[in-house]
Protein backbone atom coordinates (compact mmCIF):
# COMPACT_ATOMS: atom_id res chain seq x y z
CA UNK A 1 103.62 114.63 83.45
CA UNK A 2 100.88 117.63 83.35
CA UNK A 3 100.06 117.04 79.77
CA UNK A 4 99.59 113.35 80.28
CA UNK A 5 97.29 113.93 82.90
CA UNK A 6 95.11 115.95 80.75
CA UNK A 7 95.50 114.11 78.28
CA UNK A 8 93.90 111.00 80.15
CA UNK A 9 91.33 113.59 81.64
CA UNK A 10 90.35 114.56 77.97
CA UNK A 11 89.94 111.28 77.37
CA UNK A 12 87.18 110.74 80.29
CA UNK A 13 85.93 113.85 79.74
CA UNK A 14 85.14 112.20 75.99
CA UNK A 15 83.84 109.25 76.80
CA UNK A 16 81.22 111.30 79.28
CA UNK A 17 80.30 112.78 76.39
CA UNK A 18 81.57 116.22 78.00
CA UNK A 19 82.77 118.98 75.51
CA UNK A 20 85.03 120.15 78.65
CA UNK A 21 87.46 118.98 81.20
CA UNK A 22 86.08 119.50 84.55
CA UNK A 23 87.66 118.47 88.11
CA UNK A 24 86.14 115.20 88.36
CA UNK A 25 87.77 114.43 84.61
CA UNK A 26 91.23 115.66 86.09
CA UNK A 27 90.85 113.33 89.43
CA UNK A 28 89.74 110.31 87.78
CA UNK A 29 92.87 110.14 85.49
CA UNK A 30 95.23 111.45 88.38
CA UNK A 31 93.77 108.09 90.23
CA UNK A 32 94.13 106.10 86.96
CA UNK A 33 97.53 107.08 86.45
CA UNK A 34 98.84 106.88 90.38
CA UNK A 35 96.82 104.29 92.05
CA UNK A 36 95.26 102.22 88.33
CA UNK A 37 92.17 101.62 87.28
CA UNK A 38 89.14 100.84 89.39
CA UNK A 39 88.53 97.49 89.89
CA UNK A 40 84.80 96.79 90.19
CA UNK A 41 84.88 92.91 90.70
CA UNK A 42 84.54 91.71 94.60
CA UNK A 43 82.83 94.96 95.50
CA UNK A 44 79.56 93.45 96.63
CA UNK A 45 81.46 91.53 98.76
CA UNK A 46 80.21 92.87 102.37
CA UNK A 47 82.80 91.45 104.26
CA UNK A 48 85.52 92.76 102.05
CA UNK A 49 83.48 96.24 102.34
CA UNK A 50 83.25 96.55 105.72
CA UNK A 51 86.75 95.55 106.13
CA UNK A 52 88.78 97.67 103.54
CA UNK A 53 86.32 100.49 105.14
CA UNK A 54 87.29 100.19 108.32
CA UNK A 55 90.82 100.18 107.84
CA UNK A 56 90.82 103.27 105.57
CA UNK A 57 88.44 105.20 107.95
CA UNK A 58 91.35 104.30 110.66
CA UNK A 59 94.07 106.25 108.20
CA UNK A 60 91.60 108.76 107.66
CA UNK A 61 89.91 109.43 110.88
CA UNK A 62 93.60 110.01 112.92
CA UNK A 63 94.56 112.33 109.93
CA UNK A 64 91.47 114.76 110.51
CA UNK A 65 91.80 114.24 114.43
CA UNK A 66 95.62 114.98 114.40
CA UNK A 67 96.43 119.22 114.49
CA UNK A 68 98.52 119.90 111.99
CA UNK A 69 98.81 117.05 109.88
CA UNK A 70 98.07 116.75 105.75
CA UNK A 71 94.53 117.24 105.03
CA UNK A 72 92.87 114.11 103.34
CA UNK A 73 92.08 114.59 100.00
CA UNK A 74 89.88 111.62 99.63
CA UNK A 75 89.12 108.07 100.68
CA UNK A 76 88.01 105.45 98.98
CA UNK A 77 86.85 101.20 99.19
CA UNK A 78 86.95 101.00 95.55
CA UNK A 79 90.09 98.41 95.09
CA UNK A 80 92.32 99.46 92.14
CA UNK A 81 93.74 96.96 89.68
CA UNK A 82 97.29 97.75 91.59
CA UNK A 83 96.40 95.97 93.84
CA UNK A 84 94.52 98.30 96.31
CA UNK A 85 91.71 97.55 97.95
CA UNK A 86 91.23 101.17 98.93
CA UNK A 87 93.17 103.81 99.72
CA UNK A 88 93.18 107.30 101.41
CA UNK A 89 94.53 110.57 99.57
CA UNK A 90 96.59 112.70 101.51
CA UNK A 91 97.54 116.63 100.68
CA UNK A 92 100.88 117.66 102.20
CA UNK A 93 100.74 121.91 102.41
CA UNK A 94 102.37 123.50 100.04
CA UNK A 95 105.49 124.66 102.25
CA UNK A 96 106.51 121.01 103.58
CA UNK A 97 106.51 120.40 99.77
CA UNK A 98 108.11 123.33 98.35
CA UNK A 99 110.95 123.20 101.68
CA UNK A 100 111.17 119.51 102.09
CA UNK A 101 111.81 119.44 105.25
CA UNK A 102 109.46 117.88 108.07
CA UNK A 103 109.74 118.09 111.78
CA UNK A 104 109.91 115.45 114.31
CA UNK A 105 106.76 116.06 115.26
CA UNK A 106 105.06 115.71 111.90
CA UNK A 107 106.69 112.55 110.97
CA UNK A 108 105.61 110.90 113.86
CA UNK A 109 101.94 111.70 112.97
CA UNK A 110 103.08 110.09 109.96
CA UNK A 111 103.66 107.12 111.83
CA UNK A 112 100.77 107.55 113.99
CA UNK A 113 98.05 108.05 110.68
CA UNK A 114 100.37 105.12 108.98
CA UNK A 115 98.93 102.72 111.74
CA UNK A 116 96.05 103.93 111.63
CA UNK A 117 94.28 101.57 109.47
CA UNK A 118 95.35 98.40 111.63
CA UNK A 119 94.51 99.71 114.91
CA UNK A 120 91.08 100.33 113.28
CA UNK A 121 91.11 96.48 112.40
CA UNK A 122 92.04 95.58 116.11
CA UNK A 123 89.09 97.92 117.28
CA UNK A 124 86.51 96.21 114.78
CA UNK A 125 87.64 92.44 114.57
CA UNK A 126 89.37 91.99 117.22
CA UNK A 127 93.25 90.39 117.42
CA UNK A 128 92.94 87.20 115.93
CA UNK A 129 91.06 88.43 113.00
CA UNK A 130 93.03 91.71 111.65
CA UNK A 131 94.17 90.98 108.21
CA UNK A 132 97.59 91.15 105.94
CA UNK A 133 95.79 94.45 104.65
CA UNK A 134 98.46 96.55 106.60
CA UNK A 135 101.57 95.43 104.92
CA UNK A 136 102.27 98.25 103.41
CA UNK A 137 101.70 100.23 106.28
CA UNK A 138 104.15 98.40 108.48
CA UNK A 139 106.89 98.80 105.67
CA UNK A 140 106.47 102.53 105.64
CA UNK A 141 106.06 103.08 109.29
CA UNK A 142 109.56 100.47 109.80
CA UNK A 143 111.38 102.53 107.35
CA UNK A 144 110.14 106.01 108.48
CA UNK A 145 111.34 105.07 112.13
CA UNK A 146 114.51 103.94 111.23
CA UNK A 147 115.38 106.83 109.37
CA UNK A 148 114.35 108.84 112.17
CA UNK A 149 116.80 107.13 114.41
CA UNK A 150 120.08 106.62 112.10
CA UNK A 151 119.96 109.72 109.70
CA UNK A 152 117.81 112.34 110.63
CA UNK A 153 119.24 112.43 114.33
CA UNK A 154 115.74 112.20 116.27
CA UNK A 155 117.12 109.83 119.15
CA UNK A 156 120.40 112.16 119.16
CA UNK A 157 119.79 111.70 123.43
CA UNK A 158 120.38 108.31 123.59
CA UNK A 159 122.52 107.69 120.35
CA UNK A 160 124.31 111.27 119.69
CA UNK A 161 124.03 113.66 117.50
CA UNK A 162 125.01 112.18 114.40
CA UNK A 163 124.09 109.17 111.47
CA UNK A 164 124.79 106.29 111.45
CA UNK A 165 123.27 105.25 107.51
CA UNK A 166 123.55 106.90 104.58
CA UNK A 167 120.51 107.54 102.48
CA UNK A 168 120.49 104.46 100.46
CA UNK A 169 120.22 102.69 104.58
CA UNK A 170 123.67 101.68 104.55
CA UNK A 171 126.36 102.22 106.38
CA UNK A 172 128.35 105.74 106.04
CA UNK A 173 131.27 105.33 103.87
CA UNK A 174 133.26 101.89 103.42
CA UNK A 175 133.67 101.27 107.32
CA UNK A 176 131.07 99.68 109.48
CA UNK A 177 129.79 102.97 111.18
CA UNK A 178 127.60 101.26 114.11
CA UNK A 179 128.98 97.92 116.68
CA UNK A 180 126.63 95.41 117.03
CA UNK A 181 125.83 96.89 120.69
CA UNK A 182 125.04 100.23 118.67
CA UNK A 183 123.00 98.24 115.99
CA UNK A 184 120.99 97.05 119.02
CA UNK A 185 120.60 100.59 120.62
CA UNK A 186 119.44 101.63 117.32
CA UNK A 187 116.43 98.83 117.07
CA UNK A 188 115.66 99.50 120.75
CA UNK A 189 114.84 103.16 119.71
CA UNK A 190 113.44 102.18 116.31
CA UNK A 191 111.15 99.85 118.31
CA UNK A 192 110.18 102.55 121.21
CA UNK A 193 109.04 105.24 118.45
CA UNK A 194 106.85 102.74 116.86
CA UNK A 195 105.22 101.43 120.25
CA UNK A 196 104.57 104.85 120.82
CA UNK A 197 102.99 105.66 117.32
CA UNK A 198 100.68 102.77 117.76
CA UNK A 199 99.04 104.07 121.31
CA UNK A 200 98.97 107.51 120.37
CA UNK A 201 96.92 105.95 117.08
CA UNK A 202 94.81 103.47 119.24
CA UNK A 203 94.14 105.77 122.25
CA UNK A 204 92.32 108.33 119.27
CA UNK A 205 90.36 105.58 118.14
CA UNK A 206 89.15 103.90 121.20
CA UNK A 207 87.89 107.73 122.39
CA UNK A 208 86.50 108.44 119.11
CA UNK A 209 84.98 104.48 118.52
CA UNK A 210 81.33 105.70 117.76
CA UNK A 211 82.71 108.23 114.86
CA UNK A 212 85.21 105.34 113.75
CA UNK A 213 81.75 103.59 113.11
CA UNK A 214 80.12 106.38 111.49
CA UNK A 215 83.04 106.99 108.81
CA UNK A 216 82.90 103.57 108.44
CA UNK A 217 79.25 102.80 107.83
CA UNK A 218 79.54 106.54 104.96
CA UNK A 219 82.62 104.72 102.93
CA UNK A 220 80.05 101.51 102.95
CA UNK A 221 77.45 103.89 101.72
CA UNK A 222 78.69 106.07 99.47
CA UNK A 223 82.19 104.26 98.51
CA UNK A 224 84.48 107.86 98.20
CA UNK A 225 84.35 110.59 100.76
CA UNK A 226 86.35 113.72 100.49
CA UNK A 227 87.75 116.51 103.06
CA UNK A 228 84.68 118.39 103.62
CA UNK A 229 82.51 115.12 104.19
CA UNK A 230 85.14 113.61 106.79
CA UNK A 231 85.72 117.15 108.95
CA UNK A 232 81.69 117.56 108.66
CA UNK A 233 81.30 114.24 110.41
CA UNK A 234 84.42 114.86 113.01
CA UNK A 235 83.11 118.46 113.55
CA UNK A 236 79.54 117.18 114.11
CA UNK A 237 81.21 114.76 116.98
CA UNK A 238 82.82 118.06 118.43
CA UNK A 239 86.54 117.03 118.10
CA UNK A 240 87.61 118.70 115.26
CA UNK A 241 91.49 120.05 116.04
CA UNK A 242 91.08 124.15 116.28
CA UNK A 243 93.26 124.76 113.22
CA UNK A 244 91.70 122.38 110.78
CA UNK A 245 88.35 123.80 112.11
CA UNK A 246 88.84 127.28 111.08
CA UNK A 247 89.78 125.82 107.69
CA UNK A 248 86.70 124.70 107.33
CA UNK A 249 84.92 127.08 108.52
CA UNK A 250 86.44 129.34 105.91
CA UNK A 251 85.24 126.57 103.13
CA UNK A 252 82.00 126.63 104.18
CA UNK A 253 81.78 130.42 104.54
CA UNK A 254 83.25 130.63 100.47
CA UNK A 255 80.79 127.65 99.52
CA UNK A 256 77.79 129.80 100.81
CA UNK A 257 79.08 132.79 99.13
CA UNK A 258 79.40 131.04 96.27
CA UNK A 259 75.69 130.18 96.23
CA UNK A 260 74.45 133.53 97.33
CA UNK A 261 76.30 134.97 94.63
CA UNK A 262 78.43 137.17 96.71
CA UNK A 263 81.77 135.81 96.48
CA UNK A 264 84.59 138.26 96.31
CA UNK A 265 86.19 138.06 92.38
CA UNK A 266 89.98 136.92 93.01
CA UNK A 267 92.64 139.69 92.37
């Protein structure tokens, strides 16, 4: 998988007439190869711009705002031919990756950043005009919950400590493991961890509306952001979380070492 990558990156880095592969050759094939090409047809659409920004800025703006979630690698409007109008890049730590293991309380972030982009819709549009753009989202956040609730045991108050689907979401060996009365304990729980995703999301919007806007109005602009633009803008509003603030307070201190040249030479 590596050496395709670079090999796709030497190929950009080619036809930029570069004699080297640089970052920016290495992200523009890991996009090509993940999320597809970009797909520059429709973009002067302003409608379609305002709206694919919006909803991104919503996934992007409750991942910065929540303590201890991923940080966001990037977000983009520019649609991809996979279908995508836009999409926002995540970066799980490296110990959640290397452990695989999450705790309750990250994967309901997960739910709450998954919903994100829709409660950003409702905020801009209004109800009757949010759009099918959050499919996705609802698939992931439906199938997150439920594994919460019948494998990894995170309603174990109400429905015991044990699971009541295998991996595959099916039931545990050749018996029916759940009655119908369980089945509709189990949505009843499903249901109440989503509903309480979805205010958490839209109660972090609605206080942070004016920086919603402001996220949403750079995407328009500039079409990408990364990390550093997105915490400079929530820092600037004064509600950066205390942990992801240090962190980038320790990025800015390397980036002005960098250009004083006094940065320490790695061991």
């Amino acid at each position: 998988s590596l050496a395709n990558l670079l090999n796709e990156a030497a190929i950009v880095a080619a036809r930029r007439d570069k004699e080297e592969i640089s970052t920016a050759e290495v992200e523009f094939a890991l996009d090509r190869l993940t999320v597809g090409m970009e797909k520059r047809t429709g973009m002067k659409d302003k409608k379609r711009q305002e709206l694919v920004a919006y909803h991104e800025a919503g996934h992007a703006l409750v991942a910065a705002l929540t303590e201890g979630f991923d940080e966001v690698g990037k977000v983009t409007i520019i649609p991809r031919t996979n279908g995508a109008g836009g999409f926002t890049l995540f970066l799980p730590s490296d110990e959640q990756q290397d452990s695989g293991m999450y705790t309750k309380k990250y994967l309901e972030s997960r739910l709450v950043v998954a919903l994100g982009g829709r409660v950003a819709e409702e905020l801009r549009y209004g109800m009757d005009d949010v759009t099918t753009g959050a499919s996705g989202d609802f698939q992931q956040v439906s199938s997150l919950a439920r594994n919460m609730v019948t494998q990894w045991g995170f309603a174990s108050e109400e429905l015991g400590a044990t699971a009541w689907e295998s991996p595959q979401g099916t039931s545990m060996g050749s018996a029916q493991m759940a009655s119908e009365a369980t089945q509709v304990r189990i949505d009843a729980e499903v249901e109440k961890i989503v509903r309480k995703a979805y205010a958490r999301g839209r109660k972090l919007l609605e206080d942070n509306r004016a920086l919603l806007d402001e996220v949403s109005e750079t995407l328009i602009r500039e079409e990408t952001i990364d990390n550093d633009q997105l915490l400079d803008l929530v820092s600037k509003a004064g509600v950066l979380p205390k942990g992801k603030g240090e962190r980038f307070a320790q990025l800015k201190a390397m980036e002005q070492a960098l250009l004083e040249g006094n940065a320490p030479v790695p061991a």
